[in-house]
N, C-alpha and C. Protein backbone atom coordinates (compact mmCIF):
# COMPACT_ATOMS: atom_id res chain seq x y z
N UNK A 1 -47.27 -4.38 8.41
CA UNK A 1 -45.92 -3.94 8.64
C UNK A 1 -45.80 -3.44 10.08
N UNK A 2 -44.47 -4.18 10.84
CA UNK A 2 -44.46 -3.50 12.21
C UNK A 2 -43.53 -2.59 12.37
N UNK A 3 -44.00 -1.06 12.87
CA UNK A 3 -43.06 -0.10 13.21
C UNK A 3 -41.80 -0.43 13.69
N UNK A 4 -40.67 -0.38 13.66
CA UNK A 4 -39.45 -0.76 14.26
C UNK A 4 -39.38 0.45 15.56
N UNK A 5 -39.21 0.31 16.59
CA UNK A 5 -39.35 1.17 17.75
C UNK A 5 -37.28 0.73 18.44
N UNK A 6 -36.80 2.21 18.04
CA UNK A 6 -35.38 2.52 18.45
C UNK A 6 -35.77 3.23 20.10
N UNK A 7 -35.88 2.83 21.08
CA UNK A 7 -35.66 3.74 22.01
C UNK A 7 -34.11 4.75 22.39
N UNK A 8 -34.54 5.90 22.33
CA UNK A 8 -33.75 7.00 22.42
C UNK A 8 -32.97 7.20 24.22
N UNK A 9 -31.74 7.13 23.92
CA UNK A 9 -31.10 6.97 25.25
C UNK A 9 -31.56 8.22 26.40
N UNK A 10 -31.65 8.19 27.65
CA UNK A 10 -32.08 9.02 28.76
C UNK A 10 -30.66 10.18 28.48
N UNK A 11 -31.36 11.75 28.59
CA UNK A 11 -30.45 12.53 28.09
C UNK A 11 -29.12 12.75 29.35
N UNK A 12 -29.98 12.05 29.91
CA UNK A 12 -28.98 12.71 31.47
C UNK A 12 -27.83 11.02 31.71
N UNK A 13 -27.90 9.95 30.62
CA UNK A 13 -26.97 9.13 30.79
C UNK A 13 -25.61 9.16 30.21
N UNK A 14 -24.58 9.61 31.13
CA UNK A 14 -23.10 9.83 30.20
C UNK A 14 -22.83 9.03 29.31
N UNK A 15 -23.66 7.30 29.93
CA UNK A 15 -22.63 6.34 29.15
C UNK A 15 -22.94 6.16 27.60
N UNK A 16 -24.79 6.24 27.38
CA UNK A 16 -24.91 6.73 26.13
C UNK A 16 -24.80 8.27 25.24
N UNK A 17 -24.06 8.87 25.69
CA UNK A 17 -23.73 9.69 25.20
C UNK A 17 -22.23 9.64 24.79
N UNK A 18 -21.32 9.22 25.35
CA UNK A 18 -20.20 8.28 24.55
C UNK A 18 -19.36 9.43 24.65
N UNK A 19 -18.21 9.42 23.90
CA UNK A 19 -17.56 10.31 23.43
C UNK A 19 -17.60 11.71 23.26
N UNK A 20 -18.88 11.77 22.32
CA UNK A 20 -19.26 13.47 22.58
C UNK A 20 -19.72 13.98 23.61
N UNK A 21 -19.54 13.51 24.37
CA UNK A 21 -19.85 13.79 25.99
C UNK A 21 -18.95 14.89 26.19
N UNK A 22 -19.65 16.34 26.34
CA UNK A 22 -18.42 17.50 26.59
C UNK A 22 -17.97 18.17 25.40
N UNK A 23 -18.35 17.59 23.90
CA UNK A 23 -18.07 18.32 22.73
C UNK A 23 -18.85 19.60 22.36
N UNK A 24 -18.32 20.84 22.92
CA UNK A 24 -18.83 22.22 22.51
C UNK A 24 -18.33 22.70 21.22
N UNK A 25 -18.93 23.71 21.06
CA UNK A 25 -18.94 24.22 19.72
C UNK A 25 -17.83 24.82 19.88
N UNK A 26 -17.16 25.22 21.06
CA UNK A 26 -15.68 26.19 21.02
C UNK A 26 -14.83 24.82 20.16
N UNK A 27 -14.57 23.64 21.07
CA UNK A 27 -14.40 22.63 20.54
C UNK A 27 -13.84 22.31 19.37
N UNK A 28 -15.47 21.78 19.25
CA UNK A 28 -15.46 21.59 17.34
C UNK A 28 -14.40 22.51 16.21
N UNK A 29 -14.65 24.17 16.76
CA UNK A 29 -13.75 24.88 15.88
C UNK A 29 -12.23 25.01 16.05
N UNK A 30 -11.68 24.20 17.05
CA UNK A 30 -10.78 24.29 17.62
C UNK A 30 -10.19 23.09 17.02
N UNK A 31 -10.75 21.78 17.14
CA UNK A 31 -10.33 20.03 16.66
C UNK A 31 -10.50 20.67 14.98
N UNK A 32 -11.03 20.97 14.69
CA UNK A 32 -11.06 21.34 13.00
C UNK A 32 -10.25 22.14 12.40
N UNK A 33 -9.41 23.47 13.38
CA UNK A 33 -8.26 23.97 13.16
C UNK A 33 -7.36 23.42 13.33
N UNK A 34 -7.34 22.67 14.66
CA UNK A 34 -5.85 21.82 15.06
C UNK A 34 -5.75 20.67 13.94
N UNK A 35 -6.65 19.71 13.30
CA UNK A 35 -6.43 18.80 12.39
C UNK A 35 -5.80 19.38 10.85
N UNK A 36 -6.49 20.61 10.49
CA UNK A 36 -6.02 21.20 9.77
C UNK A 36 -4.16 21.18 9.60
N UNK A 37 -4.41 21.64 10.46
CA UNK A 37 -2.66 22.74 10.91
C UNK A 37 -2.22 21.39 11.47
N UNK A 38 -2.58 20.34 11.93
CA UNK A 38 -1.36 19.30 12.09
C UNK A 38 -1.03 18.52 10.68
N UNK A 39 -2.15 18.53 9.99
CA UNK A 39 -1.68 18.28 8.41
C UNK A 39 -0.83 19.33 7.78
N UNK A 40 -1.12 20.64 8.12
CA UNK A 40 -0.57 21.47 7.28
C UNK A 40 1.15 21.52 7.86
N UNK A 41 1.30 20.84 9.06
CA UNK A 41 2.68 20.70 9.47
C UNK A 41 3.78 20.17 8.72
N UNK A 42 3.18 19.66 7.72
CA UNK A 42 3.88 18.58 6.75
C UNK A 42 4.14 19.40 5.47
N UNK A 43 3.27 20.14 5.07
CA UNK A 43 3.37 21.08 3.52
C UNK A 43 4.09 22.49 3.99
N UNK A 44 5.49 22.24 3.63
CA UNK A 44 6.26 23.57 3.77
C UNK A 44 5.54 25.21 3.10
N UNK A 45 4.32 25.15 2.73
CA UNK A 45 3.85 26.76 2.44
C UNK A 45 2.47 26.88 3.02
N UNK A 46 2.05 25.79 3.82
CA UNK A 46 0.93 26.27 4.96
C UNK A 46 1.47 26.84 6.08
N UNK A 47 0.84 27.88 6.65
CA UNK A 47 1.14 28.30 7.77
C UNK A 47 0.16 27.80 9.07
N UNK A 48 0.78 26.57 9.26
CA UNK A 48 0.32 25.64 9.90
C UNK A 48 0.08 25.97 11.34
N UNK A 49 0.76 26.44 11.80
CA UNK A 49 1.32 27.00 13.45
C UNK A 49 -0.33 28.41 13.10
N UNK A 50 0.32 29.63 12.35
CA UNK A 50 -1.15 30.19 12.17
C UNK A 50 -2.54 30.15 12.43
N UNK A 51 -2.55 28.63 11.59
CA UNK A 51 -3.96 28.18 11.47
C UNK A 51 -4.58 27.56 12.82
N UNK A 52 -3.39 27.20 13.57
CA UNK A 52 -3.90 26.33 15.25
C UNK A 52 -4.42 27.96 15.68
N UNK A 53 -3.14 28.80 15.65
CA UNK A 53 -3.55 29.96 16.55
C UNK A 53 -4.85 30.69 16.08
N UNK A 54 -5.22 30.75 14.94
CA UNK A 54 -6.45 31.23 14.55
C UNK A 54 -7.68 30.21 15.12
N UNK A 55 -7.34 29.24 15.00
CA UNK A 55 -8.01 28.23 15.84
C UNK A 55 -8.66 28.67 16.89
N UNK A 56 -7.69 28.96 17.98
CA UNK A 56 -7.49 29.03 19.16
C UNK A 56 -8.62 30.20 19.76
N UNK A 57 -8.06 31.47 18.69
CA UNK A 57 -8.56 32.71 18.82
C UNK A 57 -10.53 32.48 18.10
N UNK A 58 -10.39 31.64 17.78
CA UNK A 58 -11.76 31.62 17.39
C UNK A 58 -12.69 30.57 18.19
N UNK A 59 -11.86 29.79 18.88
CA UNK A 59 -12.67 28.91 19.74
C UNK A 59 -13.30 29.53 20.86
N UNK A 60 -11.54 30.51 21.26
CA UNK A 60 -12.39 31.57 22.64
C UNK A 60 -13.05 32.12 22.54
N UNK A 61 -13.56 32.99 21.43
CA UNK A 61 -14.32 33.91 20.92
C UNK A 61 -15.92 33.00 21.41
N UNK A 62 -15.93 31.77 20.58
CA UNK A 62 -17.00 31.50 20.50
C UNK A 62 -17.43 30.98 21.80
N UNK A 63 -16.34 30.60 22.49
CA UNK A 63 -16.93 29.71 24.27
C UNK A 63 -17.24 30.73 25.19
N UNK A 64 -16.77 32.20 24.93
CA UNK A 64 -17.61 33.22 25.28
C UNK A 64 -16.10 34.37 25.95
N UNK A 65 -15.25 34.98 25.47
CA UNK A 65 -13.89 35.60 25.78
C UNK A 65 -13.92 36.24 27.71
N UNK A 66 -12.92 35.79 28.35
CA UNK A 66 -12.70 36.13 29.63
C UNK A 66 -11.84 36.97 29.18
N UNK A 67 -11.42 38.17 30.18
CA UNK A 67 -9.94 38.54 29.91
C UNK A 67 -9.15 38.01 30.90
N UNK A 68 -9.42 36.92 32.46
CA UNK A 68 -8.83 36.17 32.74
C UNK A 68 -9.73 34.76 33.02
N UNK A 69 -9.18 33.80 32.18
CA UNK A 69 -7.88 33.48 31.55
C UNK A 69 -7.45 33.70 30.24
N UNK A 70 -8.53 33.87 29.51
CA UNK A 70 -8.04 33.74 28.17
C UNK A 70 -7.27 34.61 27.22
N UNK A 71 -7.06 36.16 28.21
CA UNK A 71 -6.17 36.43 27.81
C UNK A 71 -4.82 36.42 27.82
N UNK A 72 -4.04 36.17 29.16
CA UNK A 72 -3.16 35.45 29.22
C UNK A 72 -2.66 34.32 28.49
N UNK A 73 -3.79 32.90 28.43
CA UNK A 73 -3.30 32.32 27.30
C UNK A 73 -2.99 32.12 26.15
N UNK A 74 -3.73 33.28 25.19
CA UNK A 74 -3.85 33.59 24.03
C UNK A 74 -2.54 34.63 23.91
N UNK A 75 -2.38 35.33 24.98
CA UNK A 75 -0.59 36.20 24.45
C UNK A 75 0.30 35.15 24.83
N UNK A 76 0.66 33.83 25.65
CA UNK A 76 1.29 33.24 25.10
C UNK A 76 1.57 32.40 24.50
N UNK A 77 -0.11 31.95 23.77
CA UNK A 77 -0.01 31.14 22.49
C UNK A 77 0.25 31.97 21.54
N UNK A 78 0.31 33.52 21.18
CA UNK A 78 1.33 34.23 20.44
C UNK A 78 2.53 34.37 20.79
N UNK A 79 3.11 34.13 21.63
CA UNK A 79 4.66 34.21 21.60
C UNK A 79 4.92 32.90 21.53
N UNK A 80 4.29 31.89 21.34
CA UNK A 80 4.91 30.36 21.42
C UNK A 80 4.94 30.37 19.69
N UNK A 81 3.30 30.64 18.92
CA UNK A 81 3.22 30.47 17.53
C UNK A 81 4.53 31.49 17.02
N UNK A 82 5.23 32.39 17.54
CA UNK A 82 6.03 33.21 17.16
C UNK A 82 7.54 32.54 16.90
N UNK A 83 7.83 32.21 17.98
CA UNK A 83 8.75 31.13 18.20
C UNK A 83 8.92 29.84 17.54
N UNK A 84 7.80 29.44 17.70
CA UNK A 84 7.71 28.17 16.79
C UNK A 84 7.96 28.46 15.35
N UNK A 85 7.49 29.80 14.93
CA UNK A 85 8.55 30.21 13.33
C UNK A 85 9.73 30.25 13.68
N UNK A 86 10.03 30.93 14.47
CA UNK A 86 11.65 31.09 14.48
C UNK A 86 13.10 29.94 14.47
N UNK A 87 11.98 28.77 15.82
CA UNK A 87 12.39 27.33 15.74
C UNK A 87 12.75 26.82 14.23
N UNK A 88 11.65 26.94 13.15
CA UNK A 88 11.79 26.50 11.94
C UNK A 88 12.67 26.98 11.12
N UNK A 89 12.15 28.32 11.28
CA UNK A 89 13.78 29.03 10.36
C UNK A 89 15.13 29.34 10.93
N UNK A 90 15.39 28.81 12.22
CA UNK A 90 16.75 28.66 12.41
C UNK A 90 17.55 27.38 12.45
N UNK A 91 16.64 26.01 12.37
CA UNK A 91 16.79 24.56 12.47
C UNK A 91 16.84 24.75 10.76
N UNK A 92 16.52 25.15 10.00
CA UNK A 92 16.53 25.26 8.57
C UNK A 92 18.15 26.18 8.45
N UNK A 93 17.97 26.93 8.56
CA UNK A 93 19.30 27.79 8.16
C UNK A 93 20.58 27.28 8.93
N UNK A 94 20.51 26.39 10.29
CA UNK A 94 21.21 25.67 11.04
C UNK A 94 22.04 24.49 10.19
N UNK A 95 20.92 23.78 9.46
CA UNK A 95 21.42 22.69 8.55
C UNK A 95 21.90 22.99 7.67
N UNK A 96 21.78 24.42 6.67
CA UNK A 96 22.25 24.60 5.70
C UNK A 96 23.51 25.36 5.77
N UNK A 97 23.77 26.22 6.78
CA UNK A 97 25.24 26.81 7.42
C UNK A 97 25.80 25.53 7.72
N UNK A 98 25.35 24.13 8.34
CA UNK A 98 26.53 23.32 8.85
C UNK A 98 27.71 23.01 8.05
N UNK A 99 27.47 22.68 6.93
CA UNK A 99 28.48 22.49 6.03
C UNK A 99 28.45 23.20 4.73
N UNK A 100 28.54 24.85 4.80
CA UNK A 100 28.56 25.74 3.87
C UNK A 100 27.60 25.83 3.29
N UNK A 101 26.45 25.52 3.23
CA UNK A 101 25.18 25.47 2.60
C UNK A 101 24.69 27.13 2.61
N UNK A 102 24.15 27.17 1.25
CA UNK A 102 23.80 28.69 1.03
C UNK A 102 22.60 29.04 1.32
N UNK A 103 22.15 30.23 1.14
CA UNK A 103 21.04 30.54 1.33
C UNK A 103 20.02 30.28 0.37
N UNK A 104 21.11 29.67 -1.19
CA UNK A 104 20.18 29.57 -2.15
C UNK A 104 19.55 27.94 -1.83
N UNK A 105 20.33 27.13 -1.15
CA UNK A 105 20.08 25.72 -1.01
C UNK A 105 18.70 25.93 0.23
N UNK A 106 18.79 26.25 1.09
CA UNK A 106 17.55 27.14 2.02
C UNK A 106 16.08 26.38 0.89
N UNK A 107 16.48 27.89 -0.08
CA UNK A 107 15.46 28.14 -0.76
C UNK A 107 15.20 27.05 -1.71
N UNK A 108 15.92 26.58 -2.45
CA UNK A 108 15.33 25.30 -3.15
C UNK A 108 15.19 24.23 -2.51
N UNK A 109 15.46 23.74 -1.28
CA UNK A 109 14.63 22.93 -0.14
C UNK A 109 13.02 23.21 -0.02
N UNK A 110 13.08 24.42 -0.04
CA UNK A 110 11.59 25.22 0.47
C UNK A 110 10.70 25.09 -0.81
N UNK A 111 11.41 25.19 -2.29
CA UNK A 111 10.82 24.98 -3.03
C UNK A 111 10.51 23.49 -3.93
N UNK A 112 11.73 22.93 -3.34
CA UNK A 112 11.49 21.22 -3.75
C UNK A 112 10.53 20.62 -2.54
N UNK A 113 10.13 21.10 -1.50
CA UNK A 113 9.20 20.48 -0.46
C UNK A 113 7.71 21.03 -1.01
N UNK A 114 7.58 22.29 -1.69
CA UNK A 114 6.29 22.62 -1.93
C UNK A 114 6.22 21.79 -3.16
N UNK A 115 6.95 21.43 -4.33
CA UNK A 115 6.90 20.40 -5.52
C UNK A 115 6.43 19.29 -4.97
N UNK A 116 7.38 18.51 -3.71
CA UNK A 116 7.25 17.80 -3.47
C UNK A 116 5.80 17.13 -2.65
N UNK A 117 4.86 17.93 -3.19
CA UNK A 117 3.94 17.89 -2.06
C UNK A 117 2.88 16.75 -3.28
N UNK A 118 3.42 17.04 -4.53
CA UNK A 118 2.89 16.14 -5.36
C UNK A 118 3.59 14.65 -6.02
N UNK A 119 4.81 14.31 -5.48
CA UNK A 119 5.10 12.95 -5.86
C UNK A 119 4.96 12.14 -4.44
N UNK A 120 5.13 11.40 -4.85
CA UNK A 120 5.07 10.01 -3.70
C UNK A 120 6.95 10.53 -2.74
N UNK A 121 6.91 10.23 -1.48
CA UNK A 121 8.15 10.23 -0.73
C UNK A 121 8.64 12.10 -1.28
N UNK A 122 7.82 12.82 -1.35
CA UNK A 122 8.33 14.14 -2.09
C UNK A 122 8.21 15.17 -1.23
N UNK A 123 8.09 15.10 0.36
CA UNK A 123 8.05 16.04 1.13
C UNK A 123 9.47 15.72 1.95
N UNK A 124 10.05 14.13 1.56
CA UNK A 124 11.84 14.19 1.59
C UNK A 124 12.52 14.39 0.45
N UNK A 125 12.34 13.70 -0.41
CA UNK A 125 13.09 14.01 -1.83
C UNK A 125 13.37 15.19 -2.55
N UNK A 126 11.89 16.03 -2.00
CA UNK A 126 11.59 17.61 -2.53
C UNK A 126 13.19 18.24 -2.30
N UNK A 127 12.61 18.23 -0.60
CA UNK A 127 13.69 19.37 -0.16
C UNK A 127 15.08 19.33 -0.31
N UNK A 128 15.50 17.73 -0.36
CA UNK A 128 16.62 17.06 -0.98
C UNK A 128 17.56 17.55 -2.19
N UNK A 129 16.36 17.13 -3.20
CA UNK A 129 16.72 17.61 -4.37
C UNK A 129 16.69 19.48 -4.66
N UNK A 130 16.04 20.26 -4.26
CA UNK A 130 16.12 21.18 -4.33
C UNK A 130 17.05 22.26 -3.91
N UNK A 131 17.33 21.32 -2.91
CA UNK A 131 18.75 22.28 -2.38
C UNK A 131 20.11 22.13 -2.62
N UNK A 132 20.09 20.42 -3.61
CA UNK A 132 20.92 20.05 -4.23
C UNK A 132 21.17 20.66 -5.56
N UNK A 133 20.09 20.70 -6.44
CA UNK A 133 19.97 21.30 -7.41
C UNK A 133 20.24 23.02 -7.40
N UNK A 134 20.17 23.69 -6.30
CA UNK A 134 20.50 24.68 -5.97
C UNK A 134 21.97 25.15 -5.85
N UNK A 135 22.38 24.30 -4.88
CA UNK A 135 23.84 24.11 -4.62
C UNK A 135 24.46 23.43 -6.36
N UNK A 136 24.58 22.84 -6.77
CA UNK A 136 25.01 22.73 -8.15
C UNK A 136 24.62 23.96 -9.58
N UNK A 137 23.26 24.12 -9.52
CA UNK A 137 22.98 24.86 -10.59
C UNK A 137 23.61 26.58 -10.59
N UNK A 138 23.19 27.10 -9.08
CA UNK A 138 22.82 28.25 -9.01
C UNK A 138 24.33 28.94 -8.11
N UNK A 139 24.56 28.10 -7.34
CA UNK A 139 25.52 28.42 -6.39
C UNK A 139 27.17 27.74 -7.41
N UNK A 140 27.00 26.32 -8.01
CA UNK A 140 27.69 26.04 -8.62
C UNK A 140 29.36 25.11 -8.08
N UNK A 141 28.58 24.75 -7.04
CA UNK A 141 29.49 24.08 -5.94
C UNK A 141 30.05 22.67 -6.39
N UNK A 142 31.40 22.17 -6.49
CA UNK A 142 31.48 21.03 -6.72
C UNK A 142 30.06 19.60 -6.65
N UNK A 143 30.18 18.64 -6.76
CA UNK A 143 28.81 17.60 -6.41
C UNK A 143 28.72 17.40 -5.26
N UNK A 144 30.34 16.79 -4.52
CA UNK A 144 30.12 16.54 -2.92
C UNK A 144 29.95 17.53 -2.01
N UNK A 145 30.64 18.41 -2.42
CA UNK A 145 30.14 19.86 -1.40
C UNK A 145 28.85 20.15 -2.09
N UNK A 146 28.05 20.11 -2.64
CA UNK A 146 26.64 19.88 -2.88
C UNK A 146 25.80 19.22 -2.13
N UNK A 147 25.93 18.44 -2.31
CA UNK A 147 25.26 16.88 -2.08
C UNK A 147 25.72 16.84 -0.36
N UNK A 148 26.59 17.30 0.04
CA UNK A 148 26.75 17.77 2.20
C UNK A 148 26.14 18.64 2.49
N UNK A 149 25.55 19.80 1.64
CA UNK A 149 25.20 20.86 2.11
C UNK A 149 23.61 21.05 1.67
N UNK A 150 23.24 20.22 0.60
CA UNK A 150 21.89 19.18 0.86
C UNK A 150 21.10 18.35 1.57
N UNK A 151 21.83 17.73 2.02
CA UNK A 151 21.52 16.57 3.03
C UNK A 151 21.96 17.69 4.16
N UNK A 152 22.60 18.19 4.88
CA UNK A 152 22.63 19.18 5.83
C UNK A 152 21.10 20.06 5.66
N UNK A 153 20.77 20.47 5.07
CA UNK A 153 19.93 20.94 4.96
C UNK A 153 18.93 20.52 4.77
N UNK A 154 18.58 19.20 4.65
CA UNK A 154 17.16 18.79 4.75
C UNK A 154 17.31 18.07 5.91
N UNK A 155 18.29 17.95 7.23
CA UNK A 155 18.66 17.64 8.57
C UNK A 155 18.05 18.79 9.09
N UNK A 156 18.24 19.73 9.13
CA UNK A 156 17.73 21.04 9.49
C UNK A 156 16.28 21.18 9.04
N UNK A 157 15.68 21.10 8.10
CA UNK A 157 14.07 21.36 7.71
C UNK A 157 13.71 20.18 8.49
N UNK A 158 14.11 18.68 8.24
CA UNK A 158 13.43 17.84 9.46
C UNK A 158 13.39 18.11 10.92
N UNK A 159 14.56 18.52 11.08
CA UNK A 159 14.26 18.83 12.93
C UNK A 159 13.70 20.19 12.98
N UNK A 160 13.66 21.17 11.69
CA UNK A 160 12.53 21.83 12.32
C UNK A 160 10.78 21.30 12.46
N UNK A 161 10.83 20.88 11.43
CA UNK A 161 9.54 19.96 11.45
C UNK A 161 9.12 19.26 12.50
N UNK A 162 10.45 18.47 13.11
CA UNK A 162 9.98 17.43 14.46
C UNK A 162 9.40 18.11 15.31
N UNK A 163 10.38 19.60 15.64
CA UNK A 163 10.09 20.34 16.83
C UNK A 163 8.86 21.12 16.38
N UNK A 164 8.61 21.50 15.00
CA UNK A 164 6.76 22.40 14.70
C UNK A 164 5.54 20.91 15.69
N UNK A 165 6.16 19.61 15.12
CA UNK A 165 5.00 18.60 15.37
C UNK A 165 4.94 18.48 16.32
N UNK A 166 5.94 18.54 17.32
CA UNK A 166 5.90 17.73 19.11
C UNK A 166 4.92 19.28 19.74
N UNK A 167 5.23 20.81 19.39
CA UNK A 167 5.05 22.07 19.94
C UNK A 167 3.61 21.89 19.35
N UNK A 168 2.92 21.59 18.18
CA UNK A 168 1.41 21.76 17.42
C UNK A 168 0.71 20.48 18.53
N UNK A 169 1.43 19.10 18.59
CA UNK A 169 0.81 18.30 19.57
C UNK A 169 0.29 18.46 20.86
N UNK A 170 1.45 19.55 21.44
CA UNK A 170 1.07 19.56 22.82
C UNK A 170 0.03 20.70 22.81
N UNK A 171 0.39 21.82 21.98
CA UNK A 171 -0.74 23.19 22.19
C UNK A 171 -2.24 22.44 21.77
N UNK A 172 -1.82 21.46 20.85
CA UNK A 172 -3.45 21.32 20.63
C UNK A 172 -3.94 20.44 21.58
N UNK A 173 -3.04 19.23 22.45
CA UNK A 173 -3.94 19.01 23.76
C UNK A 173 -4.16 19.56 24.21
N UNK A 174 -3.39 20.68 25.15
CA UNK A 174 -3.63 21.58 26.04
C UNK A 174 -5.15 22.50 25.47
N UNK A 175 -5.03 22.87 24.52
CA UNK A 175 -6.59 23.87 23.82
C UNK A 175 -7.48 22.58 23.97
N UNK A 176 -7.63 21.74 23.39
CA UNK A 176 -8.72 20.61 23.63
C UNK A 176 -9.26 20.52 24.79
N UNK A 177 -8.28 19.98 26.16
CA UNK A 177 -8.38 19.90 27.10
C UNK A 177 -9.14 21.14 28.11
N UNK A 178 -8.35 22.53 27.06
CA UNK A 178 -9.48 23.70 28.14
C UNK A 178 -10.23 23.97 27.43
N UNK A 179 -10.63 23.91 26.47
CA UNK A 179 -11.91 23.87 25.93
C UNK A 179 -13.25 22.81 26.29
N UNK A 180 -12.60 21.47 26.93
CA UNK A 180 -13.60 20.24 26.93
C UNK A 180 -14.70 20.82 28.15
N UNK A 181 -16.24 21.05 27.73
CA UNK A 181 -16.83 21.34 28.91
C UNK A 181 -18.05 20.43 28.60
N UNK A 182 -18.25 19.48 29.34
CA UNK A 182 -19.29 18.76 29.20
C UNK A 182 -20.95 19.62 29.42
N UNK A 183 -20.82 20.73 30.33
CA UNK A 183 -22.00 21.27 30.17
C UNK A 183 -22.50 21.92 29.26
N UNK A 184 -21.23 21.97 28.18
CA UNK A 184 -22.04 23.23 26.91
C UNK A 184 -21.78 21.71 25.73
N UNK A 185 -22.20 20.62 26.03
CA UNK A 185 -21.80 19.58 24.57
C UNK A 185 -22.43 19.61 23.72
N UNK A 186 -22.96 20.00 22.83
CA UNK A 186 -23.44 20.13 21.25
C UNK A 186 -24.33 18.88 21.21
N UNK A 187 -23.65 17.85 21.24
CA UNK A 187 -24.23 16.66 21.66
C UNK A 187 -25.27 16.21 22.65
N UNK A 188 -25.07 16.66 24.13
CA UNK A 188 -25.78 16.09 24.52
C UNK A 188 -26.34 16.60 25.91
């Protein structure tokens, strides 16, 4: 039997080192929060925005804490994660004020999107139906003034959503990007 002989790439060559070229451990905990929390952007009862910033706060920790820069960036990745709630709950309450929509339709949006997290097409239909069903059951509104102040309101939970996804996209390049240090790579 002949040994099979893999020669092991020269440690000091970027090109076999590929990709993880520059992957630190701040990194790693950082791409594993941000993937998190860009999934959790989608399930209306994760606190998705949170979980980047806990991210964030735990990546610096571990790449070793400056108080410049990283503290500066970290107070205003708290006033951005702050905002970015506020973005959501006023693009939400925006859609549901447009055409008389109550506060109870709000809430059964919020609660037909967390239902909805288990049917197929149910993170639109959820919030849909819930604020419809709200507006009819609870509030007791004719169907069409229902059914406007439904669809208004899941106009509003989507564009808050657009604007959580485009604001979670860019913070998590930007953290990737100052985190990437090829001299501390885990890898290599």
């Amino acid at each position: 039997m002949v040994p099979l002989h893999v020669p092991l790439p020269n440690r000091n060559d970027r090109a076999a080192r590929g990709v993880l070229y520059g992957v630190s451990l701040a990194f790693l905990i950082f791409l594993v929060a941000w993937v998190i929390g860009m999934i959790g952007t989608f399930v209306p009862a994760v606190p998705a925005t949170v979980i980047i910033f806990l991210g964030s706060i735990a990546a610096t920790l571990v790449d070793g804490f400056q108080p410049w820069p990283d503290l500066p960036f970290l107070l205003t990745f708290l006033l951005i994660t702050v905002a970015i709630s506020m973005v959501d709950n006023v693009a939400s309450a925006w859609g549901a004020r447009r055409y008389g929509g109550s506060r109870q339709a709000m809430w059964g949006a919020l609660i037909g999107g967390v239902v909805g997290i288990f049917i197929p097409f149910g993170l639109l239909v959820g919030p849909l139906a819930g604020a419809l069903l709200a507006e009819l059951l609870v509030v007791r509104k004719p169907p069409l003034d229902a059914a406007r102040a439904a669809w208004d309101t899941l106009i509003g939970l989507l564009a808050g959503l657009a604007a959580k996804l485009v604001l979670h996209l860019l913070i998590g390049l930007y953290e990737l990007w100052r985190l990437w240090d090829p001299a501390r790579s885990v890898f290599g």
